[in-house]
Protein backbone atom coordinates (compact mmCIF):
# COMPACT_ATOMS: atom_id res chain seq x y z
CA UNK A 1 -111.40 -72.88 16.85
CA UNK A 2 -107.77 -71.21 17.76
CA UNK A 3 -104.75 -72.51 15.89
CA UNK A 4 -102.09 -74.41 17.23
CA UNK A 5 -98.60 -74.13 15.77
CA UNK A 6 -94.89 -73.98 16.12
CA UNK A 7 -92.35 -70.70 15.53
CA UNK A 8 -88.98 -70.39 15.17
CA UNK A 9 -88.41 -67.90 18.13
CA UNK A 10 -86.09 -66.26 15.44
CA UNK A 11 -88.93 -66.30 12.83
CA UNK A 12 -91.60 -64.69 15.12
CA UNK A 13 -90.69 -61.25 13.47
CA UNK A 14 -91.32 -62.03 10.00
CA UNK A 15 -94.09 -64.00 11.21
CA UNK A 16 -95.92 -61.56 12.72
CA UNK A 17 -95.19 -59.20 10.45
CA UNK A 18 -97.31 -61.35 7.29
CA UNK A 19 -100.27 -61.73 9.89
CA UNK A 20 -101.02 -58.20 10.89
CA UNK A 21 -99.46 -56.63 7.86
CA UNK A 22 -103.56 -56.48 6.50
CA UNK A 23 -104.55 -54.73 9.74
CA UNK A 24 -101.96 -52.50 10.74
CA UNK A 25 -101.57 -51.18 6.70
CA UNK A 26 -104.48 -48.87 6.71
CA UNK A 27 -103.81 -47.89 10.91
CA UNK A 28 -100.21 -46.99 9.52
CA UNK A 29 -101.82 -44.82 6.91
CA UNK A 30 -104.33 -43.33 8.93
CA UNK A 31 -101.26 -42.72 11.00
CA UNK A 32 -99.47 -40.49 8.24
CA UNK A 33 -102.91 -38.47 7.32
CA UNK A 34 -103.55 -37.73 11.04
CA UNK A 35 -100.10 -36.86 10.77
CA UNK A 36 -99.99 -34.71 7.54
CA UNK A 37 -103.63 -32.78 9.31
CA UNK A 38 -101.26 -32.15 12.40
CA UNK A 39 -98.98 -30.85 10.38
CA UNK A 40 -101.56 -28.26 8.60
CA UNK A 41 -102.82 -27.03 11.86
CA UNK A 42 -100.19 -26.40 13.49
CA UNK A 43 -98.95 -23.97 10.35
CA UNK A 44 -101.69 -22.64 10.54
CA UNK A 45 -101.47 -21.51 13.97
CA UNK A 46 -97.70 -20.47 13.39
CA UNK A 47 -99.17 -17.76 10.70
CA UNK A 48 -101.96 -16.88 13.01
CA UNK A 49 -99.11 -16.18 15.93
CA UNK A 50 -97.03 -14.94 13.44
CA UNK A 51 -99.95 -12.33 12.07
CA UNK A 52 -100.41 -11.41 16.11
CA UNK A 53 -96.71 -10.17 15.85
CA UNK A 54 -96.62 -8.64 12.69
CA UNK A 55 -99.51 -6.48 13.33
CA UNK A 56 -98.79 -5.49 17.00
CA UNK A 57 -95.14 -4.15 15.44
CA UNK A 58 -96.97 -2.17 12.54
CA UNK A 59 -99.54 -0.63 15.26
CA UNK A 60 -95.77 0.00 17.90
CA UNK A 61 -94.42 1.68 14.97
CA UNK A 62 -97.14 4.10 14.80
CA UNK A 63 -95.94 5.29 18.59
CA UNK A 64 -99.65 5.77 19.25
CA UNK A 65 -100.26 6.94 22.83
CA UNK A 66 -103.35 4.90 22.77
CA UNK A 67 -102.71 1.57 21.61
CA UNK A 68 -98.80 1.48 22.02
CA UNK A 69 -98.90 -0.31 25.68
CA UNK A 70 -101.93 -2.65 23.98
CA UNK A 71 -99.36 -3.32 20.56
CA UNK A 72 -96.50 -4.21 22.97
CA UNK A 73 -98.09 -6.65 25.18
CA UNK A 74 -99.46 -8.21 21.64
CA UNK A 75 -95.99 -8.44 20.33
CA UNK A 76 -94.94 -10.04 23.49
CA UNK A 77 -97.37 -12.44 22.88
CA UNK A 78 -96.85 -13.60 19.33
CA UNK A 79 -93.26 -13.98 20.24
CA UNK A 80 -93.86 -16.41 23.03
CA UNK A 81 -97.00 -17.96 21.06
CA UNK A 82 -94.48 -18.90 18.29
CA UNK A 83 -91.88 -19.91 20.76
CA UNK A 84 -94.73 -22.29 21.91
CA UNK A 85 -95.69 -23.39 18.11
CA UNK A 86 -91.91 -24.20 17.65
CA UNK A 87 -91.90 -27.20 20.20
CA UNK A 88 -93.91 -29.03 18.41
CA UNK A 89 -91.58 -31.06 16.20
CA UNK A 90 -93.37 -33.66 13.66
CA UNK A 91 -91.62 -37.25 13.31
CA UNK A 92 -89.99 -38.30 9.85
CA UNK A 93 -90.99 -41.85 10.75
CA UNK A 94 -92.77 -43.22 13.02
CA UNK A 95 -94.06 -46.32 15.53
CA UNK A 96 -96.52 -46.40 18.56
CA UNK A 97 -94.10 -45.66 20.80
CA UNK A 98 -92.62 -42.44 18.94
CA UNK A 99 -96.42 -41.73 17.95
CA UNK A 100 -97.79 -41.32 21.60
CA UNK A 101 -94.78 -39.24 22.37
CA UNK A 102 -95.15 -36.90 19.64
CA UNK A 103 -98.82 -36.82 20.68
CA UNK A 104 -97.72 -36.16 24.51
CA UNK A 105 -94.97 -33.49 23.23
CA UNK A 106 -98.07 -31.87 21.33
CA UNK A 107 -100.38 -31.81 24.21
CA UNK A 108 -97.79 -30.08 26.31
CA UNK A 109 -97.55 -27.48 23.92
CA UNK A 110 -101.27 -26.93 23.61
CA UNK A 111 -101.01 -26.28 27.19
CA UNK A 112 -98.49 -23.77 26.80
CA UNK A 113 -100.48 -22.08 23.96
CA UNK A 114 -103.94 -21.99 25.40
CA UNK A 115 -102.02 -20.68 29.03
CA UNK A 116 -100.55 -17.82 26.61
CA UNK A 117 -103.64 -16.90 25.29
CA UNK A 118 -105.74 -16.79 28.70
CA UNK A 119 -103.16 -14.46 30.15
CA UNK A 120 -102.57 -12.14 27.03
CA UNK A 121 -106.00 -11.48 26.29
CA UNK A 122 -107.17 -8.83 29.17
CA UNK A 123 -104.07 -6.81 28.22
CA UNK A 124 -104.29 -6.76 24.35
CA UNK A 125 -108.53 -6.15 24.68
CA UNK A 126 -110.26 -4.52 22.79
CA UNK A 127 -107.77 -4.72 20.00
CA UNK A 128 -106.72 -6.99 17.75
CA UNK A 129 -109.96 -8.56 17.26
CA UNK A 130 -109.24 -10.10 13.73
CA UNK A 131 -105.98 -11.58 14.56
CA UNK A 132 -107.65 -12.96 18.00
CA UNK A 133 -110.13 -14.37 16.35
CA UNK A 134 -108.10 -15.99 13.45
CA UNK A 135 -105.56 -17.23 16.35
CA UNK A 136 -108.98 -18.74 18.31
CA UNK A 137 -110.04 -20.60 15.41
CA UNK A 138 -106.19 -21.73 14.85
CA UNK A 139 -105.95 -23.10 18.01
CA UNK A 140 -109.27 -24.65 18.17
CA UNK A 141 -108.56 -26.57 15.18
CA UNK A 142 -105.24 -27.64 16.28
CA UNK A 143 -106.31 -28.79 19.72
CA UNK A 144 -109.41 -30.92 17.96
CA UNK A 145 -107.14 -32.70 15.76
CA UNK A 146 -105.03 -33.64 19.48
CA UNK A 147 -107.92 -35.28 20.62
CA UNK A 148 -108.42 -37.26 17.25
CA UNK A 149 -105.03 -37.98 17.65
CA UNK A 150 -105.65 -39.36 20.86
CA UNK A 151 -108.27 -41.27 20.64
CA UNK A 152 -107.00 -42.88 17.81
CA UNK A 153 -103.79 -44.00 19.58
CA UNK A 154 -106.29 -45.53 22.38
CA UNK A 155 -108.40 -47.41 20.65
CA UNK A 156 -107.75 -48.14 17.11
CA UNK A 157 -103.79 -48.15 16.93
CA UNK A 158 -103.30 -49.87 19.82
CA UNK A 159 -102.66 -52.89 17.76
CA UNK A 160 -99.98 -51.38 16.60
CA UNK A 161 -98.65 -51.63 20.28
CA UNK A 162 -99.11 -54.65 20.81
CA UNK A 163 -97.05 -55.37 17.62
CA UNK A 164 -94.11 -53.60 19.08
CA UNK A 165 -94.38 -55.21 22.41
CA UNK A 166 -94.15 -58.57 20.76
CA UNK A 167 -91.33 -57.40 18.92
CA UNK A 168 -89.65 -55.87 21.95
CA UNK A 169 -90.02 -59.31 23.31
CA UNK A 170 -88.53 -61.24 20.86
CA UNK A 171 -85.68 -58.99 21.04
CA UNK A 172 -85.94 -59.63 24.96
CA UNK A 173 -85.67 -63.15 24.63
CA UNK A 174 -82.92 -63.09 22.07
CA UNK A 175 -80.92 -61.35 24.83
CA UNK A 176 -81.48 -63.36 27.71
CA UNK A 177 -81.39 -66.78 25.91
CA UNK A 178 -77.61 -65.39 24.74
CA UNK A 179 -77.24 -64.50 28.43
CA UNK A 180 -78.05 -67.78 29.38
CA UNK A 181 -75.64 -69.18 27.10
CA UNK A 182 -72.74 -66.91 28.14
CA UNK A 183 -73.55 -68.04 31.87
CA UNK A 184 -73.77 -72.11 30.73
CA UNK A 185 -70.23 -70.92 29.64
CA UNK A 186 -69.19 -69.23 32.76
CA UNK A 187 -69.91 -72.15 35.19
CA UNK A 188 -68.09 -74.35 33.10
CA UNK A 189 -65.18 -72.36 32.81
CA UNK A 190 -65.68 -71.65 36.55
CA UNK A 191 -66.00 -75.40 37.12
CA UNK A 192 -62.44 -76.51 35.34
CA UNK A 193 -61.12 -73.69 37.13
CA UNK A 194 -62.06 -75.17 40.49
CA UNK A 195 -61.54 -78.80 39.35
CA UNK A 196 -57.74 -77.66 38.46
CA UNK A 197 -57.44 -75.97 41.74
CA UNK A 198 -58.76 -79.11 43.96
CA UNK A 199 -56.31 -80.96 42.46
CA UNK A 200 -53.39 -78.89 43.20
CA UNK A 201 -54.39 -78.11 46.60
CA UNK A 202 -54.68 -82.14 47.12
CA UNK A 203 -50.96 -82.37 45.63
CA UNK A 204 -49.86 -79.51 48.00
CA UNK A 205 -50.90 -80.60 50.88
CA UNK A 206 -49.70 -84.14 50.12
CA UNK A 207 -46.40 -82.36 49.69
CA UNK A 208 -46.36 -81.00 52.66
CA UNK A 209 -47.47 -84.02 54.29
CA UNK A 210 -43.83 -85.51 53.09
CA UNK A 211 -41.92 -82.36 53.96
CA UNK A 212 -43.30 -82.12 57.64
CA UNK A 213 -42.53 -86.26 57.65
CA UNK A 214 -39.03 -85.53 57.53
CA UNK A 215 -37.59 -86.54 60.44
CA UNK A 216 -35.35 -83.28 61.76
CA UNK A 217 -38.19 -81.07 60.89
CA UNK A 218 -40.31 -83.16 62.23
CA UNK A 219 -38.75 -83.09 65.37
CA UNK A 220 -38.29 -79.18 64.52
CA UNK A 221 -42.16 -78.97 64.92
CA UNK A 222 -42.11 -81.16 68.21
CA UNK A 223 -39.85 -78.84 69.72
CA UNK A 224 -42.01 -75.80 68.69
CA UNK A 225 -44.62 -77.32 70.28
CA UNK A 226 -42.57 -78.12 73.31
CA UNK A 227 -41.35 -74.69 73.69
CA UNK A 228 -44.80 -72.96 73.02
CA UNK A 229 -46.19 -75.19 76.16
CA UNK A 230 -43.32 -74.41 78.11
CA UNK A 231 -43.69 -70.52 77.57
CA UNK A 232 -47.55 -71.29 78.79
CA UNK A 233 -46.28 -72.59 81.62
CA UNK A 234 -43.63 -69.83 82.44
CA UNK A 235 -46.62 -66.90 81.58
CA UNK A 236 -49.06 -69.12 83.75
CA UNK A 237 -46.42 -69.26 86.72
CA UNK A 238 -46.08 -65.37 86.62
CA UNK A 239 -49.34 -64.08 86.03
CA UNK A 240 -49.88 -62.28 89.44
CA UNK A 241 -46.62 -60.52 89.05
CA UNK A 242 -47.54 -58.72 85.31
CA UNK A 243 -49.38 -55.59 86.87
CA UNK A 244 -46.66 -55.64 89.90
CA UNK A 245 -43.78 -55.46 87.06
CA UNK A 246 -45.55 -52.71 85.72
CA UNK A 247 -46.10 -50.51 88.95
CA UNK A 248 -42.76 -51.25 89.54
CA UNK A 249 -41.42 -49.80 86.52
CA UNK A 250 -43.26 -46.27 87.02
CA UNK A 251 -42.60 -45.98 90.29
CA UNK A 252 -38.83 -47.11 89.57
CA UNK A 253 -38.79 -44.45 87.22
CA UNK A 254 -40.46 -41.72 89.38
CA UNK A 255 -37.77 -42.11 91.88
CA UNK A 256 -40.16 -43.72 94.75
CA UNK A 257 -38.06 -47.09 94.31
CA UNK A 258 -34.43 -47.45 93.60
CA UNK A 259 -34.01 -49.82 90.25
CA UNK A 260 -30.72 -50.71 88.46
CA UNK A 261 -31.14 -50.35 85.29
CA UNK A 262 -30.26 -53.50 84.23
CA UNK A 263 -32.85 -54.97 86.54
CA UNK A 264 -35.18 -52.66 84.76
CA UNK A 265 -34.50 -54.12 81.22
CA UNK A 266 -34.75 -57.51 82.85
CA UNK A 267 -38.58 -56.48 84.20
CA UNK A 268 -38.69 -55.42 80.40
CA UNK A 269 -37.50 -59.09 78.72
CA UNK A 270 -40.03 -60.98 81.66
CA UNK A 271 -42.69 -58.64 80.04
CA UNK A 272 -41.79 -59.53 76.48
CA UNK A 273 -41.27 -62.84 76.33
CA UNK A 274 -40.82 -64.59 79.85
CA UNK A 275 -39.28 -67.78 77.99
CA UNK A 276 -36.69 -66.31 76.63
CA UNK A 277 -35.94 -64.08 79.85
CA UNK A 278 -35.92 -67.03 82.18
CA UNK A 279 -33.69 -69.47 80.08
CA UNK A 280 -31.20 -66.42 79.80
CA UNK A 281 -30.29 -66.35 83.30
CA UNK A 282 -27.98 -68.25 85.29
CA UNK A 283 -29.30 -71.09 87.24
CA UNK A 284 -31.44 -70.28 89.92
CA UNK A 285 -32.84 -66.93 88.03
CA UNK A 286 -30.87 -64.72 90.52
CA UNK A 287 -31.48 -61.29 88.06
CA UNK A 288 -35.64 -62.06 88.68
CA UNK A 289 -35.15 -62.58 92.28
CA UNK A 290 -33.12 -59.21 92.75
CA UNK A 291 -36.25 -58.03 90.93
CA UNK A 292 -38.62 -59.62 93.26
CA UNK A 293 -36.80 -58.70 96.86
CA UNK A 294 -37.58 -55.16 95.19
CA UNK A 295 -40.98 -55.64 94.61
CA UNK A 296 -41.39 -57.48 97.99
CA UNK A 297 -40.24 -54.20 99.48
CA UNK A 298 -41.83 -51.67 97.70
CA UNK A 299 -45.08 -53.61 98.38
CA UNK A 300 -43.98 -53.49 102.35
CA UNK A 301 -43.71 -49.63 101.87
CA UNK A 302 -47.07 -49.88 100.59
CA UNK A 303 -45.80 -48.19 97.52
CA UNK A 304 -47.70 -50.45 94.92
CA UNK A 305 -51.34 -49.40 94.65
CA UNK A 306 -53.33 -52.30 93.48
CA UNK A 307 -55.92 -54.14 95.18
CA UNK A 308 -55.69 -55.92 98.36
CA UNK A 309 -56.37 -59.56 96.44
CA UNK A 310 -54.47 -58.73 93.36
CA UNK A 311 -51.45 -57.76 95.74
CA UNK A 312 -52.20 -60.67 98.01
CA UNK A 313 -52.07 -63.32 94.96
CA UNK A 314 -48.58 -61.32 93.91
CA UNK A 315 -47.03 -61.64 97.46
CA UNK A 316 -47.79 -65.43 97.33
CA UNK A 317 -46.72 -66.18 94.09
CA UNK A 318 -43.31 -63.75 94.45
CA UNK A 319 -42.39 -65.45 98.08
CA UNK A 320 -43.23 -69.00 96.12
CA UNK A 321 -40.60 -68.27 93.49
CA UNK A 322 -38.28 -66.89 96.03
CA UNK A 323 -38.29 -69.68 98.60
CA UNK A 324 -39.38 -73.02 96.68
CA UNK A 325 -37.40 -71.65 93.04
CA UNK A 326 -40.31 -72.95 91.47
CA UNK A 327 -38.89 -71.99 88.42
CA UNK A 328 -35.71 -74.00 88.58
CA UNK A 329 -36.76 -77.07 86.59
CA UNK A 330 -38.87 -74.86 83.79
CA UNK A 331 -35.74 -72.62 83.51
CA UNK A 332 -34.07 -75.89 82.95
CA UNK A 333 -36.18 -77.39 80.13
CA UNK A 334 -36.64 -73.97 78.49
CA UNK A 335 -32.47 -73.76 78.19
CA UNK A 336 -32.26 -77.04 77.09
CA UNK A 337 -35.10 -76.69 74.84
CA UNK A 338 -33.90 -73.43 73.35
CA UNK A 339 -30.64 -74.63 73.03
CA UNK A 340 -31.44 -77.67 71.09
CA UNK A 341 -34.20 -75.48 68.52
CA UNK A 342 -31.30 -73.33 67.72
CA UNK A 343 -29.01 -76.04 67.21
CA UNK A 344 -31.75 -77.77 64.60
CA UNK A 345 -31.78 -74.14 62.78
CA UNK A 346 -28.55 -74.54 61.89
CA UNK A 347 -29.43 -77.62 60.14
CA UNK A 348 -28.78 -76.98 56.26
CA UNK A 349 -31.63 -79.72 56.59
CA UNK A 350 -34.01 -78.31 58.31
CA UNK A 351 -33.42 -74.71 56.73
CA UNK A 352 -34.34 -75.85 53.53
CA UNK A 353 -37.04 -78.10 54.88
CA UNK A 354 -38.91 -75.11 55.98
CA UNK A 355 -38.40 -73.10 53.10
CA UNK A 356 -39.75 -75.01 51.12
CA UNK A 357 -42.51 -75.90 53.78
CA UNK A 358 -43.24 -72.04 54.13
CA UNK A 359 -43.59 -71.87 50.29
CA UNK A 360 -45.98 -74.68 50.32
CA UNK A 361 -48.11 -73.04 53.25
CA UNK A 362 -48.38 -69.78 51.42
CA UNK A 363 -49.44 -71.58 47.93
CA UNK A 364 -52.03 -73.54 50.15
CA UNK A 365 -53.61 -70.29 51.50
CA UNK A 366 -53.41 -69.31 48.25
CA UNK A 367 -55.37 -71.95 46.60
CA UNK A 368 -57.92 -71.83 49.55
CA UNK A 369 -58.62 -68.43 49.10
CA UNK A 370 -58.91 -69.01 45.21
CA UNK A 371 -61.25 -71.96 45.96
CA UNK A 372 -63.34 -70.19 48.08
CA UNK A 373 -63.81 -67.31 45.21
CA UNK A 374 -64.81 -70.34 43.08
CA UNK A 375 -67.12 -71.57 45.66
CA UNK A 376 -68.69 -68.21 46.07
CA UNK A 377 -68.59 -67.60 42.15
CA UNK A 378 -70.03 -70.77 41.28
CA UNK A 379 -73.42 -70.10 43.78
CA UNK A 380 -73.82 -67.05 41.92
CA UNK A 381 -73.89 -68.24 38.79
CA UNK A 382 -76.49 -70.35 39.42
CA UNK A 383 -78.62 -68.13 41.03
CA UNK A 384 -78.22 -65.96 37.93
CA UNK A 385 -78.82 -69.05 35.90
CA UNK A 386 -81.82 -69.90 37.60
CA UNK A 387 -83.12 -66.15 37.34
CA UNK A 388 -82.44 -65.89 33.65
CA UNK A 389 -84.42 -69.62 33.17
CA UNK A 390 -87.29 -67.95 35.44
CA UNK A 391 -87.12 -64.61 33.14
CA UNK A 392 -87.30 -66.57 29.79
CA UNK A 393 -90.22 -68.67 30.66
CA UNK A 394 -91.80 -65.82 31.57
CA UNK A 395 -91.05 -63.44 28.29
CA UNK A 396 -91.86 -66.73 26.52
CA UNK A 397 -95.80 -66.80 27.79
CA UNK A 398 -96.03 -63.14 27.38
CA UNK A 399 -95.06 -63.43 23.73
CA UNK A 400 -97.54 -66.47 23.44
CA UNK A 401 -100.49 -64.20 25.24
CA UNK A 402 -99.52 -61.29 22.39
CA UNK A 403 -99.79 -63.57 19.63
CA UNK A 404 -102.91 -64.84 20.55
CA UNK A 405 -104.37 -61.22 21.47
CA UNK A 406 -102.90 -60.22 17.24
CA UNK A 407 -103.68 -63.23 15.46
CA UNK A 408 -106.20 -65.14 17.67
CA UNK A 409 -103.65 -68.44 17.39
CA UNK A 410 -102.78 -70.94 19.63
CA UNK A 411 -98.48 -70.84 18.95
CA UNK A 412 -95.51 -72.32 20.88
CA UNK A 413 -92.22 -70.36 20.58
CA UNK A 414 -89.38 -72.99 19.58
CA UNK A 415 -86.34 -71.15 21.53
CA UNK A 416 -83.19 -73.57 20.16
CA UNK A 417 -84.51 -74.75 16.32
């Protein structure tokens, strides 16, 4: 019957280390021999390359008609054959991981030898037979050894993976439990941070509660309010007449109508701001209904191409202001209403009232903006907190499951002891 037991998640190492030292000892040192035999073989096929060369040069030197093409394509070929032989680089130390490389590294360069000698042989035939031969049995012996190599990192050593994967998870866990902790840290940090900024916005806008309580800036903002509704009412009571200002302004200015040009920076101010333009003028608006006997007879000339109802809805509303003055009693609040705003501006009051009720808007948007980022950062922190919690449990059980598979023990991995 299994084991059960507790570990120290920081203990696991050493742990593990006592319970499979007895079993992975003698893998390790088969490790080194297989090694060491790797070693041997491929020196041995180095010499046998390096004999290929060394012989093919003696037989160039002789500039024999007969063999020198043969001798140069056999130089060629120990060249590249220990060119092959020097990829193969054998590991000081070693672990699974840097094992099965090597092995891979060793396999590719088999490849690359036994390629080499497939497509050298036709051209080096039928001489060289020794050093062929020496270099087949070379290569033979170094490809066999590969294969125990192989199967020796598939089956047997394996443990030794296994080993490593339980340390690689240790060191896993390590790393997300301290990124866990760093994130605890982060939301609290994040928390004050939006706990201290609550609070100020809640003072600032109970400041500016008592600034806008004040009674001239409070009637400041009344007024505002006043005069945006009134400038409503003025855009609303000329909105057939924007398009007609603007005909009447190109064709003014193509010569088809004649315009003053005062009366043309008047169309200008109605366009602008029709507030301001109206409460400008004398009583009764006279400068706007020059403007409109204009427009009345450039439409009469049929000079002002628009449609039939947009023109029709112009002519009404234009022969309204000119025979009711429609506008007299909105020109008459808007100069009494822009009078008295202006007056209130001038209030050393008021001034500094909305100074310092400007400042306190801009800190507000400030602080919502900073909230907000808190908000936002405070979501993703516990998504990430929740996704580190979901990785740990999950590296936990797979360093159970690899204990078990090594030491055939039930054990529970204490994370915080």
């Amino acid at each position: 019957m299994s084991q059960s037991l507790q570990i120290r998640l920081l203990d696991v190492k050493d742990w593990l280390d006592k319970e499979t030292k007895s079993a992975l000892g003698p893998l390790n040192d088969k490790a080194k021999g297989l090694l060491r035999e790797v070693k041997d073989r491929v020196d041995d096929t180095r010499q046998s390359s390096q004999r290929v060369l060394d012989n093919s040069q003696s037989e160039m030197d002789k500039n024999s008609p007969k063999t020198y093409r043969f001798a140069r394509n056999a130089n060629k070929f120990g060249e590249n054959l220990i060119e092959a032989v020097k990829a193969v680089v054998i590991p000081d130390d070693f672990n699974y991981e840097k094992l099965y490389a090597f092995y891979q590294n060793l396999e590719r360069a088999n490849a690359s030898l036994e390629q080499l000698r497939r497509s050298a042989y036709p051209y080096i035939s039928p001489y060289f037979i020794f050093d062929r031969r020496r270099l087949d049995v070379s290569l033979k012996r170094q490809f066999d050894i590969t294969k125990e190599l192989h199967e020796f990192l598939t089956t047997k050593y394996i443990k030794a993976k296994t080993v490593e994967q339980a340390y690689s998870l240790v060191d896993r866990l390590v790393q997300t439990l301290n990124e866990n902790r760093q994130n605890e840290e982060n939301k609290k940090l994040n928390q004050d941070r939006q706990n201290a900024i609550e609070r100020e916005l809640t003072e600032v806008q109970q400041k500016i509660t008592q600034v806008q309580s004040k009674t001239e800036l409070n009637e400041l903002m009344k007024l505002n309010q006043q005069i945006s509704d009134l400038r409503d009412n003025v855009k609303h009571r000329l909105r057939y007449l924007q398009k007609p200002f603007f005909k009447l302004q190109s064709i003014a200015r193509g010569g088809e109508v004649p315009v003053p040009p005062d009366e043309l920076h008047k169309v200008d101010d109605y366009l602008r701001d029709p507030l301001v333009a109206l409460a400008e003028e004398n009583d009764g608006y006279p400068a706007l209904k020059s403007v409109l006997n204009r427009l009345d007879i450039a439409m009469e000339q049929n000079k002002m191409k628009l449609k039939s109802t947009r023109l029709r809805k112009a002519h009404d509303q234009m022969h309204e202001l000119l025979d009711k003055a429609s506008l007299a009693d909105l020109q008459t609040k808007s100069k009494e209403a822009l009078a008295q705003r202006k007056k209130l501006l001038t209030s050393e009051t008021v001034t500094a009232s909305e100074t310092e009720l400007a400042n306190l808007q801009n800190r507000l948007k400030e602080l919502q903006k900073e909230n907000e980022f808190a908000v936002s950062k405070s979501k993703s922190l516990q998504a990430e907190g929740a996704r580190l919690q979901e990785r740990t449990e999950h590296l936990k059980k797979e360093l159970e499951k690899n204990i078990l598979q090594l030491t055939n023990k039930n054990a529970q991995i204490n994370l915080f002891t």
